[in-house]
PDB file of N, CA and C in Angstrom:
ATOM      1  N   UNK A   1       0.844  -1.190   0.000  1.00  0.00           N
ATOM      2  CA  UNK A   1       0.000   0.000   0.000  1.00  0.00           C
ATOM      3  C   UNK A   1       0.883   1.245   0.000  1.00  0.00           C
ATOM      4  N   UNK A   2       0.564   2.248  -0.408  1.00  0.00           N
ATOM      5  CA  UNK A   2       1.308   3.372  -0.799  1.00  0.00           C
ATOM      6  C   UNK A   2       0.811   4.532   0.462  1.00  0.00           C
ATOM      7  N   UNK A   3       1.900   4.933   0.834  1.00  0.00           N
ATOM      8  CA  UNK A   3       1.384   6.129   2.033  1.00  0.00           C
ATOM      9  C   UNK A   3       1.140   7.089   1.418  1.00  0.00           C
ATOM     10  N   UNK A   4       0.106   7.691   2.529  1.00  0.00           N
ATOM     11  CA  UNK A   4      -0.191   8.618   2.283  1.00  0.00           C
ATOM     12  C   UNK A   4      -0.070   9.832   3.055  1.00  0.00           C
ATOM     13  N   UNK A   5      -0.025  10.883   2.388  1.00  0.00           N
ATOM     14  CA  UNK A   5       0.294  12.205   3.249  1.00  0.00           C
ATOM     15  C   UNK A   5      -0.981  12.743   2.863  1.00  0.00           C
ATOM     16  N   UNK A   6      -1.452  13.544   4.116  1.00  0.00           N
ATOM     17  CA  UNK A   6      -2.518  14.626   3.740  1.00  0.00           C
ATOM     18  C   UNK A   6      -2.486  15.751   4.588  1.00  0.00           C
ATOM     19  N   UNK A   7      -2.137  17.135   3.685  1.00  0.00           N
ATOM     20  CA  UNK A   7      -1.446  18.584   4.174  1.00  0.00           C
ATOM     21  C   UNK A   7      -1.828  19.303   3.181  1.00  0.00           C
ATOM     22  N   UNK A   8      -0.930  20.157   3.914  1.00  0.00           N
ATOM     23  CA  UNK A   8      -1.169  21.600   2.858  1.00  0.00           C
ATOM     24  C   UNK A   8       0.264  21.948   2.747  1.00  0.00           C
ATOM     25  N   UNK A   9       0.796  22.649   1.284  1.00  0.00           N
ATOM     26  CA  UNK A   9       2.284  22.975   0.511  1.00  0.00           C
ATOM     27  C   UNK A   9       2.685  23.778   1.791  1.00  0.00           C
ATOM     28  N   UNK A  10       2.036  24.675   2.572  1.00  0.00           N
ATOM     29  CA  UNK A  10       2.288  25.622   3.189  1.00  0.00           C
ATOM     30  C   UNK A  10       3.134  25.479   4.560  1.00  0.00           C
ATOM     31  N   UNK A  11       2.145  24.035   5.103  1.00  0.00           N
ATOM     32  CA  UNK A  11       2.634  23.526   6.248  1.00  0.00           C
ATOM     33  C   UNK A  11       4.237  23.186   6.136  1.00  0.00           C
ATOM     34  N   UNK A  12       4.862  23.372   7.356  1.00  0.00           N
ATOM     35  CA  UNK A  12       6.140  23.445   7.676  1.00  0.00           C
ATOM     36  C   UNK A  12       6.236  21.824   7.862  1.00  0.00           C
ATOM     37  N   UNK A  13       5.538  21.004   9.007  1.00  0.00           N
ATOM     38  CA  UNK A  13       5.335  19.786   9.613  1.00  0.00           C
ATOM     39  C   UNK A  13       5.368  18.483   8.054  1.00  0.00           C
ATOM     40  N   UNK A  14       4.346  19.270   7.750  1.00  0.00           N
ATOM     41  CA  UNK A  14       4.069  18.153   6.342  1.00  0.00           C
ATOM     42  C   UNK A  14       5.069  18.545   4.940  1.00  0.00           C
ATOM     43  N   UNK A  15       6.027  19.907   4.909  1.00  0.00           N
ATOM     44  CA  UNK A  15       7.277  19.758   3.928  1.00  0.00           C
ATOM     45  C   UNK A  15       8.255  18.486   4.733  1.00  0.00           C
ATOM     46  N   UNK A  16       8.528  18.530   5.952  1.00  0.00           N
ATOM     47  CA  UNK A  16       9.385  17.800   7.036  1.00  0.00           C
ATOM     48  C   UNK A  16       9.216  16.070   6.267  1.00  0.00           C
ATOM     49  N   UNK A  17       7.337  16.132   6.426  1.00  0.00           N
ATOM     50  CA  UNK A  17       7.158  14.263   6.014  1.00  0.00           C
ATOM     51  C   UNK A  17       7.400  14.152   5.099  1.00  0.00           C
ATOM     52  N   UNK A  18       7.379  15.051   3.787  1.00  0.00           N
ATOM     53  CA  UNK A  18       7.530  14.960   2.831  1.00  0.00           C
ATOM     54  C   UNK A  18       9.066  14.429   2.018  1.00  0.00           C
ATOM     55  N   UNK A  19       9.745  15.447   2.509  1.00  0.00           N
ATOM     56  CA  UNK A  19      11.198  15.396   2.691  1.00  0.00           C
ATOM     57  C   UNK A  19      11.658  14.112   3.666  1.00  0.00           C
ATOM     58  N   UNK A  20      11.166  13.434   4.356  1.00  0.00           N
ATOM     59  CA  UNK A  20      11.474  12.408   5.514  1.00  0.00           C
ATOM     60  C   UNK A  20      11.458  11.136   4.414  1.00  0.00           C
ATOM     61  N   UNK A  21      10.272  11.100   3.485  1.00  0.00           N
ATOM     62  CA  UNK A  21      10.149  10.140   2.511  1.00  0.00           C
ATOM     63  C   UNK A  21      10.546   9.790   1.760  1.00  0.00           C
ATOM     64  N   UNK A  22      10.985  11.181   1.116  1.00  0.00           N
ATOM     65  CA  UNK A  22      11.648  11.114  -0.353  1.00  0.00           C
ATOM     66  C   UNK A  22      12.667  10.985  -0.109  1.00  0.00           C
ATOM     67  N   UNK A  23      13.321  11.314   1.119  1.00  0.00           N
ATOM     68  CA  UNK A  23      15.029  10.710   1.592  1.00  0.00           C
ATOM     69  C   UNK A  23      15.180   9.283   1.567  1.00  0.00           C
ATOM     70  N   UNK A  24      13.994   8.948   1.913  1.00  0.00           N
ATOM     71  CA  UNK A  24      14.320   7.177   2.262  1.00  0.00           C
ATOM     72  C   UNK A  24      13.443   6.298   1.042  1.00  0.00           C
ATOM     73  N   UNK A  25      13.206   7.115  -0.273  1.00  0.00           N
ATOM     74  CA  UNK A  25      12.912   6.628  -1.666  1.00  0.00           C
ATOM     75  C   UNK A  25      11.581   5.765  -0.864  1.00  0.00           C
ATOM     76  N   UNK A  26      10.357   6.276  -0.217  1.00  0.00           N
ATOM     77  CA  UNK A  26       9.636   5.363   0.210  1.00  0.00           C
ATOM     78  C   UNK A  26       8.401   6.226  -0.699  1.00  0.00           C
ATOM     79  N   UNK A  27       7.559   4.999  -1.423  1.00  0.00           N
ATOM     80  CA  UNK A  27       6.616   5.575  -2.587  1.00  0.00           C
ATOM     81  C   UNK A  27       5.446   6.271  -1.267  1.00  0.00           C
ATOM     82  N   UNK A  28       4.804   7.420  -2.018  1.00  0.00           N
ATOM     83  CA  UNK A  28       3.804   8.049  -1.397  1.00  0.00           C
ATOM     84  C   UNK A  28       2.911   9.072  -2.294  1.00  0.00           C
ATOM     85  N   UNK A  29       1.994   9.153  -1.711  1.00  0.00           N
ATOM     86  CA  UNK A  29       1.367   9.961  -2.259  1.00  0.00           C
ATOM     87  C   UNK A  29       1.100  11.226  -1.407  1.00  0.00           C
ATOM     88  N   UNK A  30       0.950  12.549  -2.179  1.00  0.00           N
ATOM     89  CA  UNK A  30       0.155  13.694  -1.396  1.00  0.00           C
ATOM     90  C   UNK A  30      -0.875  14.172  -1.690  1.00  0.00           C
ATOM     91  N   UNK A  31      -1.655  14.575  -0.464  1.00  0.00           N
ATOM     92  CA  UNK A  31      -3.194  14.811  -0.727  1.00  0.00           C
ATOM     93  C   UNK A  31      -3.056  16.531  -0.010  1.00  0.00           C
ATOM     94  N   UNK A  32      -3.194  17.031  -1.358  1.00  0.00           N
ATOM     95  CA  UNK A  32      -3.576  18.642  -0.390  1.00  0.00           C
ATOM     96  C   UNK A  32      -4.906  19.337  -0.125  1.00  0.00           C
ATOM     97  N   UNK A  33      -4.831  19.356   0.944  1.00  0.00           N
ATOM     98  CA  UNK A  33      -6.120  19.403   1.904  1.00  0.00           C
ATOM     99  C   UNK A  33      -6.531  20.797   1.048  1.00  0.00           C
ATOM    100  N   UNK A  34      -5.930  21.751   0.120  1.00  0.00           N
ATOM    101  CA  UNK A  34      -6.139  23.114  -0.338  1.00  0.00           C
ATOM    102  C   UNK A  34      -6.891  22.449  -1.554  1.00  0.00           C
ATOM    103  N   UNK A  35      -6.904  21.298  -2.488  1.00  0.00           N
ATOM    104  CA  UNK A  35      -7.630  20.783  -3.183  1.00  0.00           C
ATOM    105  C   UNK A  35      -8.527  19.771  -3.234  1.00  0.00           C
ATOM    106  N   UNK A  36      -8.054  18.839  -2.103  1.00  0.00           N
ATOM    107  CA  UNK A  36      -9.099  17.545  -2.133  1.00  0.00           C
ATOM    108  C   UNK A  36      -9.777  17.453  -0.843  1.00  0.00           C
ATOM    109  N   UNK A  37     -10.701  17.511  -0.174  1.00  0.00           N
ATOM    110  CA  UNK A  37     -11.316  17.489   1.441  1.00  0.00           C
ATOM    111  C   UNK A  37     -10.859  16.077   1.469  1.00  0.00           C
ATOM    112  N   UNK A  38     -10.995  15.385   2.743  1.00  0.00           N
ATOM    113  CA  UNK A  38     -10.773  14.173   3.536  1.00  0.00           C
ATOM    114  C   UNK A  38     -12.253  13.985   3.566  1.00  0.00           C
ATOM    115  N   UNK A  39     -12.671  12.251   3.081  1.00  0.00           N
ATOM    116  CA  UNK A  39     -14.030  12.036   3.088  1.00  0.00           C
ATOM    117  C   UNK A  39     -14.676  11.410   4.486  1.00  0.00           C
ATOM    118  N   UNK A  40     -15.653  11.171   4.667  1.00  0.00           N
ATOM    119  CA  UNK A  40     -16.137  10.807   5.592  1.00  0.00           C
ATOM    120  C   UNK A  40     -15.475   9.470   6.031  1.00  0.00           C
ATOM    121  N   UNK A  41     -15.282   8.415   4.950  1.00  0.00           N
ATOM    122  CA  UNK A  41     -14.685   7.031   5.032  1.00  0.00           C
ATOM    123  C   UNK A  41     -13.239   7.292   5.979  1.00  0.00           C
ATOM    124  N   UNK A  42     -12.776   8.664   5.343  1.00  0.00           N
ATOM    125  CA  UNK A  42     -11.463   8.594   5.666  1.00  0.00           C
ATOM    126  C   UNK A  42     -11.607   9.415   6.824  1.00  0.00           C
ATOM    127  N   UNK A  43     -12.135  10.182   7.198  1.00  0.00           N
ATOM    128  CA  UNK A  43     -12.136  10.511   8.806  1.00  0.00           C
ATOM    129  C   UNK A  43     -12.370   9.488   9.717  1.00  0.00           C
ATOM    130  N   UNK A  44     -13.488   8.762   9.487  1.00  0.00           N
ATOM    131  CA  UNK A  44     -13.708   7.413  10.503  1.00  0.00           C
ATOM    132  C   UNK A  44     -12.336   6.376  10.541  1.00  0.00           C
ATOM    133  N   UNK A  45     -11.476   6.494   9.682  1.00  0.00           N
ATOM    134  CA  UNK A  45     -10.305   5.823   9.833  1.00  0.00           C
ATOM    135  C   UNK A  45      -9.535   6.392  10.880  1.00  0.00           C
ATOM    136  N   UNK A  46      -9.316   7.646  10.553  1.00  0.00           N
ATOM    137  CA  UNK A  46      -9.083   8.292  11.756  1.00  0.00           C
ATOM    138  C   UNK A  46      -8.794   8.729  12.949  1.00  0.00           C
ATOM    139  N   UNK A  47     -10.465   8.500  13.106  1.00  0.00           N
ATOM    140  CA  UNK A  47     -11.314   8.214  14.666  1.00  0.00           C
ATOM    141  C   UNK A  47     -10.974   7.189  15.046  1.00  0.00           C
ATOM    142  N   UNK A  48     -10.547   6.460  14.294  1.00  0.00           N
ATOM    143  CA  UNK A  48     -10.277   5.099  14.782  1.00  0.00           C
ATOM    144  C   UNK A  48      -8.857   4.882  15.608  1.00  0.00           C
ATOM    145  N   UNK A  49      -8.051   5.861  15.450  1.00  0.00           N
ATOM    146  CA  UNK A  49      -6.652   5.690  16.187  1.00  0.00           C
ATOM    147  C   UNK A  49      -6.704   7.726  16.892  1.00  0.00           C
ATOM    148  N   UNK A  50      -7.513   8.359  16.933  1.00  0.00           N
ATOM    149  CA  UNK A  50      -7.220   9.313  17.367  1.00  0.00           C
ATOM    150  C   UNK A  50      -8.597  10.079  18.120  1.00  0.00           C
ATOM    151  N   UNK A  51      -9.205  10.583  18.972  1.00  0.00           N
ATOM    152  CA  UNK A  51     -10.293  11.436  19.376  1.00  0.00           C
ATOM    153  C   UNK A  51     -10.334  12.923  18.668  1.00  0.00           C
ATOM    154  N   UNK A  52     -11.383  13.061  18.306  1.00  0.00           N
ATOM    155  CA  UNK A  52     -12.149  13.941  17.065  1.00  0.00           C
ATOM    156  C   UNK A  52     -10.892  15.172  17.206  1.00  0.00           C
ATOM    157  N   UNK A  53     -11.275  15.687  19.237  1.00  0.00           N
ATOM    158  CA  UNK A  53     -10.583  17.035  19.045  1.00  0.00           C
ATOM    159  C   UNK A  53      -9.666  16.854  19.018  1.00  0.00           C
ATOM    160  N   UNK A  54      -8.722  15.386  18.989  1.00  0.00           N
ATOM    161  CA  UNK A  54      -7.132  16.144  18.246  1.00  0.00           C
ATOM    162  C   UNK A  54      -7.206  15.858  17.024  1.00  0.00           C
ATOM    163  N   UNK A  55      -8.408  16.080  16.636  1.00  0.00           N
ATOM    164  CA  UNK A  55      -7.691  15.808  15.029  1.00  0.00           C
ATOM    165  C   UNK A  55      -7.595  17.419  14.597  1.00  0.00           C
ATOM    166  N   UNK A  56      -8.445  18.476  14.802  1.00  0.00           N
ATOM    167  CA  UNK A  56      -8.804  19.990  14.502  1.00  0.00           C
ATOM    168  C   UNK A  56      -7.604  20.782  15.107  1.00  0.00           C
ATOM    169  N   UNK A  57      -7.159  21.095  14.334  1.00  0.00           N
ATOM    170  CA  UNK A  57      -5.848  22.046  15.098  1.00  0.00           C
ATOM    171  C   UNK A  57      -6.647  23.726  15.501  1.00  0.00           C
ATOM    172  N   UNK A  58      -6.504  23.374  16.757  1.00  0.00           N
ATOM    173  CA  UNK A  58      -7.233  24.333  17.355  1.00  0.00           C
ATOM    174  C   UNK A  58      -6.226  25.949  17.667  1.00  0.00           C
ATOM    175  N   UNK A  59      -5.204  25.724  17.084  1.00  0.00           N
ATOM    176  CA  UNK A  59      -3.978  26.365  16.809  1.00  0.00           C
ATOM    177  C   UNK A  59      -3.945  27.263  15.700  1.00  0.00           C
ATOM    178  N   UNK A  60      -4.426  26.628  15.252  1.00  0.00           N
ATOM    179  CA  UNK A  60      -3.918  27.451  13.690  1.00  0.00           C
ATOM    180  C   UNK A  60      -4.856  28.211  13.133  1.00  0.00           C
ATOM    181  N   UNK A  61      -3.983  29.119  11.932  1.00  0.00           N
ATOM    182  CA  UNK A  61      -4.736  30.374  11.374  1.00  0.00           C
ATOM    183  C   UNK A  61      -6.250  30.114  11.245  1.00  0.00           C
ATOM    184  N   UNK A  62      -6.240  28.629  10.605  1.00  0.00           N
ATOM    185  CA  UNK A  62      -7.902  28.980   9.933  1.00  0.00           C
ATOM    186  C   UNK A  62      -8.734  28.686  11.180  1.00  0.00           C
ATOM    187  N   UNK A  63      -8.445  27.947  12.335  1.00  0.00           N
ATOM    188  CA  UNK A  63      -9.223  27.671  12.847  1.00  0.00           C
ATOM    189  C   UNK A  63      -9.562  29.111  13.901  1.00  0.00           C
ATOM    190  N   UNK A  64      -8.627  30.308  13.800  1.00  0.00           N
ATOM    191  CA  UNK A  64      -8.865  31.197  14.717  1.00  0.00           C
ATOM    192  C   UNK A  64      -9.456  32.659  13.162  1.00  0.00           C
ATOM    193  N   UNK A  65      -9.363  32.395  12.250  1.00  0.00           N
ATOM    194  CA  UNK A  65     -10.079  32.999  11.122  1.00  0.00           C
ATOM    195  C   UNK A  65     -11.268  32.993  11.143  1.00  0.00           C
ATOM    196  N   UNK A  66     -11.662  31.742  11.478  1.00  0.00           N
ATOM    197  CA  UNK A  66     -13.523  31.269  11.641  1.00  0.00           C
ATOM    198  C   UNK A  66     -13.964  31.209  13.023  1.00  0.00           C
ATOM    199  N   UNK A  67     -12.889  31.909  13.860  1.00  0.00           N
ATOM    200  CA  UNK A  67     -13.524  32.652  15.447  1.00  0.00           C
ATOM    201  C   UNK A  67     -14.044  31.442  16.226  1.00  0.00           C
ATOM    202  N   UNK A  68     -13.833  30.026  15.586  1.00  0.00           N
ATOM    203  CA  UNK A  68     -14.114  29.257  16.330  1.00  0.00           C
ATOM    204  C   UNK A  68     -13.927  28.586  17.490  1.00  0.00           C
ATOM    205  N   UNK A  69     -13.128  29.556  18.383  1.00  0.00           N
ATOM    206  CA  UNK A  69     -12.599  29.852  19.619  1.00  0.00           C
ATOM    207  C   UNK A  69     -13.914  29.731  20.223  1.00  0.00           C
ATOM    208  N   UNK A  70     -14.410  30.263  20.270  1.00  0.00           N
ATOM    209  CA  UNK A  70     -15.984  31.427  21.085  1.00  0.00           C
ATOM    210  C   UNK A  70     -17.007  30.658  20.672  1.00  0.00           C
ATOM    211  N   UNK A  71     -17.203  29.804  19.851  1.00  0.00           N
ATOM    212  CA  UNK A  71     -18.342  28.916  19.039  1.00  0.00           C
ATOM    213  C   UNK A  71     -18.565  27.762  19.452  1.00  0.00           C
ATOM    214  N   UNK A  72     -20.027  27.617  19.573  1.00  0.00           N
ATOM    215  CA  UNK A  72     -20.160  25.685  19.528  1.00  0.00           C
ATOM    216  C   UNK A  72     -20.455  24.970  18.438  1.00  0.00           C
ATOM    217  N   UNK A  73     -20.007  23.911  18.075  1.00  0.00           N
ATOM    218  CA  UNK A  73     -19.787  23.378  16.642  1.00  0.00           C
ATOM    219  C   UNK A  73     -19.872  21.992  16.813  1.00  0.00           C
ATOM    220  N   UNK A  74     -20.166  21.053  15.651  1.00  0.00           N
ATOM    221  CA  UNK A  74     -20.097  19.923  15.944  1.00  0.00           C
ATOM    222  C   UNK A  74     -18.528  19.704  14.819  1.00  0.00           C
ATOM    223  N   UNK A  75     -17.817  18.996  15.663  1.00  0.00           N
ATOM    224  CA  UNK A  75     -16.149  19.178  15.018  1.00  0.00           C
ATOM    225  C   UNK A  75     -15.919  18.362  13.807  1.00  0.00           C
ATOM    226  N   UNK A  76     -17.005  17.478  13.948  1.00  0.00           N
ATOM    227  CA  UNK A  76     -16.336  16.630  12.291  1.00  0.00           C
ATOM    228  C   UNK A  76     -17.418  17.082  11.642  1.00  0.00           C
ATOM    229  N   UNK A  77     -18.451  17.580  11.780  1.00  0.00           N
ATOM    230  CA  UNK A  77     -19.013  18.319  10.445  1.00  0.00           C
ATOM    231  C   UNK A  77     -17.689  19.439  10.357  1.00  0.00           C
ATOM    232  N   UNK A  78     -17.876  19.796  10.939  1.00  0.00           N
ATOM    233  CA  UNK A  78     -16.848  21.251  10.843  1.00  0.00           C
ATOM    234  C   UNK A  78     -15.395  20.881  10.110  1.00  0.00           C
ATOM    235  N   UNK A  79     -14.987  20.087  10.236  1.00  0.00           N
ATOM    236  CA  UNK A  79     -13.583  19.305   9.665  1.00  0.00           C
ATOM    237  C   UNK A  79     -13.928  18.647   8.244  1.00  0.00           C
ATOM    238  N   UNK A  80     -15.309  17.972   7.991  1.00  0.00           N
ATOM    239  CA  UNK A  80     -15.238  17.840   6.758  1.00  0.00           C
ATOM    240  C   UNK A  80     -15.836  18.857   5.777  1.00  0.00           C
ATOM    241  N   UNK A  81     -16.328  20.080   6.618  1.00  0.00           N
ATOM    242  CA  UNK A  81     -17.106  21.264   5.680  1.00  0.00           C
ATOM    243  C   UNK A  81     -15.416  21.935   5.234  1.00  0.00           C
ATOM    244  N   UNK A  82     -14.469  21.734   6.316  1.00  0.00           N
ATOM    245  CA  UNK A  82     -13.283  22.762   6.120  1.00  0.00           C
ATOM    246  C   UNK A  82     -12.024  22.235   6.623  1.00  0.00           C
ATOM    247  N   UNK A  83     -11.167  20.899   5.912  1.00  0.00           N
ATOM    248  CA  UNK A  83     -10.064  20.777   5.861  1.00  0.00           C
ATOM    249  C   UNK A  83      -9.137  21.059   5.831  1.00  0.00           C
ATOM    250  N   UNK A  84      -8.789  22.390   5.813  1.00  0.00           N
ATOM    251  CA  UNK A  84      -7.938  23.043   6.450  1.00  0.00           C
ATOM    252  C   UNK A  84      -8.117  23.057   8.141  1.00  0.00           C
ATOM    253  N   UNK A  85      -8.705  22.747   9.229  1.00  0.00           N
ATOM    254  CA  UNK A  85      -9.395  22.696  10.342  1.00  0.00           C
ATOM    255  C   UNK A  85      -8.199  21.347  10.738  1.00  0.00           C
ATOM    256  N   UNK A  86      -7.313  20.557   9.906  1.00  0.00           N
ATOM    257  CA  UNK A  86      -7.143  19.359  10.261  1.00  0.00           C
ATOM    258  C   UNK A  86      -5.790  19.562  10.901  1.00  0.00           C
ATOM    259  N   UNK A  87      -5.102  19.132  11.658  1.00  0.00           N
ATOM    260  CA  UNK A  87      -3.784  19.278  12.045  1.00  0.00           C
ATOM    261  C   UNK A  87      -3.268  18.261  10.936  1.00  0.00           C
ATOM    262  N   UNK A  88      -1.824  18.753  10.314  1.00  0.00           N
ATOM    263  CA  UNK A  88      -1.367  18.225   9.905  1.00  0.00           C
ATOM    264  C   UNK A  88       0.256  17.881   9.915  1.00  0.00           C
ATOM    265  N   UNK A  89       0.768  16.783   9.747  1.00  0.00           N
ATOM    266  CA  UNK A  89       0.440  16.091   8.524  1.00  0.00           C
ATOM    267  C   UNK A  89      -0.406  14.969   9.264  1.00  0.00           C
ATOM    268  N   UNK A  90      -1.246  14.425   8.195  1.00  0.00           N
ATOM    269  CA  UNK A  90      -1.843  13.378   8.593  1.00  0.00           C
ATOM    270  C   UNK A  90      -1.277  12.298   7.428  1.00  0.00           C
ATOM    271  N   UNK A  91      -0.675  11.230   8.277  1.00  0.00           N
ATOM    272  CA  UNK A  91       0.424   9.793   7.358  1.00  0.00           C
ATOM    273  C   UNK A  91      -0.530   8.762   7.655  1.00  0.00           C
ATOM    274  N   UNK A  92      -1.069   8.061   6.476  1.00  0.00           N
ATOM    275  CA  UNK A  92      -1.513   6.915   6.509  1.00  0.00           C
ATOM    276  C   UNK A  92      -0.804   5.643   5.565  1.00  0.00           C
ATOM    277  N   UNK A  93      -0.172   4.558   6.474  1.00  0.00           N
ATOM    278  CA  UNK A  93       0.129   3.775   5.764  1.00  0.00           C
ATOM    279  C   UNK A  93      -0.196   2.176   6.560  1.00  0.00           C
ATOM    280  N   UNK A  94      -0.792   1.832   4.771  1.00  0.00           N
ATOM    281  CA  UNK A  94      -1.836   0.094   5.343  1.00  0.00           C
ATOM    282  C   UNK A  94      -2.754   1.138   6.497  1.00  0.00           C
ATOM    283  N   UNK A  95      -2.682  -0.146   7.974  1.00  0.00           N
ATOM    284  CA  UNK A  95      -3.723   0.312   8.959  1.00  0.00           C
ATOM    285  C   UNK A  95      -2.980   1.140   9.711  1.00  0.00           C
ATOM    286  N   UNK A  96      -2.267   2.369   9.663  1.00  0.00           N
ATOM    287  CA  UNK A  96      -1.515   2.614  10.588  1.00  0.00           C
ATOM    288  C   UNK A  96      -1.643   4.188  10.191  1.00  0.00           C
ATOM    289  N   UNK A  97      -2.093   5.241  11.623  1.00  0.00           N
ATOM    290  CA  UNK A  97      -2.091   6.449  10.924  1.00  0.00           C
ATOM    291  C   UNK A  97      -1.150   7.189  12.467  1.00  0.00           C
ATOM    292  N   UNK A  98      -1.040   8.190  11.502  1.00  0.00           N
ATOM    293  CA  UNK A  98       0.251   9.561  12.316  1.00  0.00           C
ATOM    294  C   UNK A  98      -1.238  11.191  12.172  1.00  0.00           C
ATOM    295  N   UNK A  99      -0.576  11.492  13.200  1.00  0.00           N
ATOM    296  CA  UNK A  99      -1.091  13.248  13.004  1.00  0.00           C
ATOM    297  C   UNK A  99       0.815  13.722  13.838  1.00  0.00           C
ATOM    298  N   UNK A 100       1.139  15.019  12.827  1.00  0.00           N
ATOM    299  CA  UNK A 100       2.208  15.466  13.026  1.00  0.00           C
ATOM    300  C   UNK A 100       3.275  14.948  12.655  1.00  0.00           C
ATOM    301  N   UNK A 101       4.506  15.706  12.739  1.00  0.00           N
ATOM    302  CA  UNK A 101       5.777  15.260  12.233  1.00  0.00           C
ATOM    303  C   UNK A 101       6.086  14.055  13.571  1.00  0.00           C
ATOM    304  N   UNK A 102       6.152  12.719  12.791  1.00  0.00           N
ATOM    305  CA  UNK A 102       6.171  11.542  13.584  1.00  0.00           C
ATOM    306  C   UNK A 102       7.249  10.970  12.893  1.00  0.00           C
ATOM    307  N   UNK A 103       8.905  10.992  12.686  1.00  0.00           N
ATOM    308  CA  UNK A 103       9.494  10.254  12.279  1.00  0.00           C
ATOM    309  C   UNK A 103       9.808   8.761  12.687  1.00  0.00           C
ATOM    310  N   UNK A 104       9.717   9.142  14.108  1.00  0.00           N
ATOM    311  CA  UNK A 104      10.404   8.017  14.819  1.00  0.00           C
ATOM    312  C   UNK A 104       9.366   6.510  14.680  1.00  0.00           C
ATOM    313  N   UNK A 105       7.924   7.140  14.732  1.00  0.00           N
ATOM    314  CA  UNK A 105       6.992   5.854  14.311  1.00  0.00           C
ATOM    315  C   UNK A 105       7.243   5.423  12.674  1.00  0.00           C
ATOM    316  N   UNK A 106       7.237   6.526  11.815  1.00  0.00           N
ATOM    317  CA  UNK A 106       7.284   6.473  10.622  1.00  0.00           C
ATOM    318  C   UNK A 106       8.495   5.049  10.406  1.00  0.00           C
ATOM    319  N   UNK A 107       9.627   5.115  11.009  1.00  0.00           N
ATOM    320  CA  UNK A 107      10.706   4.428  10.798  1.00  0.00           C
ATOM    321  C   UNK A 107      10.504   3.197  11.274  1.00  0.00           C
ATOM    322  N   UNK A 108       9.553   2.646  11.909  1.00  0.00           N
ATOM    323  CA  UNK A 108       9.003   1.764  12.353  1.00  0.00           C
ATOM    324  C   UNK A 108       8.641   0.652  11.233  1.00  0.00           C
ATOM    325  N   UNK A 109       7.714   1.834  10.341  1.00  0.00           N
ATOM    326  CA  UNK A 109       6.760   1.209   9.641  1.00  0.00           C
ATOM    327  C   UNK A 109       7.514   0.664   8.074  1.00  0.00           C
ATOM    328  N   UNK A 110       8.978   0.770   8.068  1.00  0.00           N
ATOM    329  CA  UNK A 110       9.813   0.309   7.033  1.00  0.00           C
ATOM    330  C   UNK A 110       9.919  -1.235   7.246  1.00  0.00           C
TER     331      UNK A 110
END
């Protein structure tokens, strides 16, 4: 199975995985969250190794752009209306997923 990355060009964390991969010639793919949303299938994968609110980077620009500080929301509508909302990088490879620059698991999974 081919990993996967899902980020944005912008992110610092997900140039890091990017560059972490292509050092070690390991095939992958990238998914930029600025063109493709994360589907429902693929959030419940997810959920499956992580709880909703860490998946929403409650940190970052967009999520303090949409004032959603001060708001009540339901978080995975909100994450799949607006993928940018996602902390990233998010690494999926086979059954095995990462949120953040995770080398040390990553090296695992060779």
């Amino acid at each position: 199975m081919v990993t996967q990355i899902f980020g944005t060009k912008k992110c610092k964390d997900t140039q890091k995985a990017i560059r972490f991969f292509k050092e070690r010639r390991w095939q992958f793919q990238f998914i930029d969250l600025k063109e493709k949303d994360i589907s429902q299938g693929e959030l419940n994968s997810i959920k499956r190794f992580f709880d909703i609110e860490d998946i929403i980077d409650s940190d970052g620009k967009e999520y303090e752009k949409r004032n959603l500080k001060y708001m009540k929301f339901n978080i995975e509508d909100t994450l799949l209306e607006n993928p940018l909302l996602f902390k990233t990088p998010i690494v999926r490879s086979a059954k095995q997923i990462t949120i953040g620059y995770q080398p040390e698991i990553w090296k695992k999974w060779q």
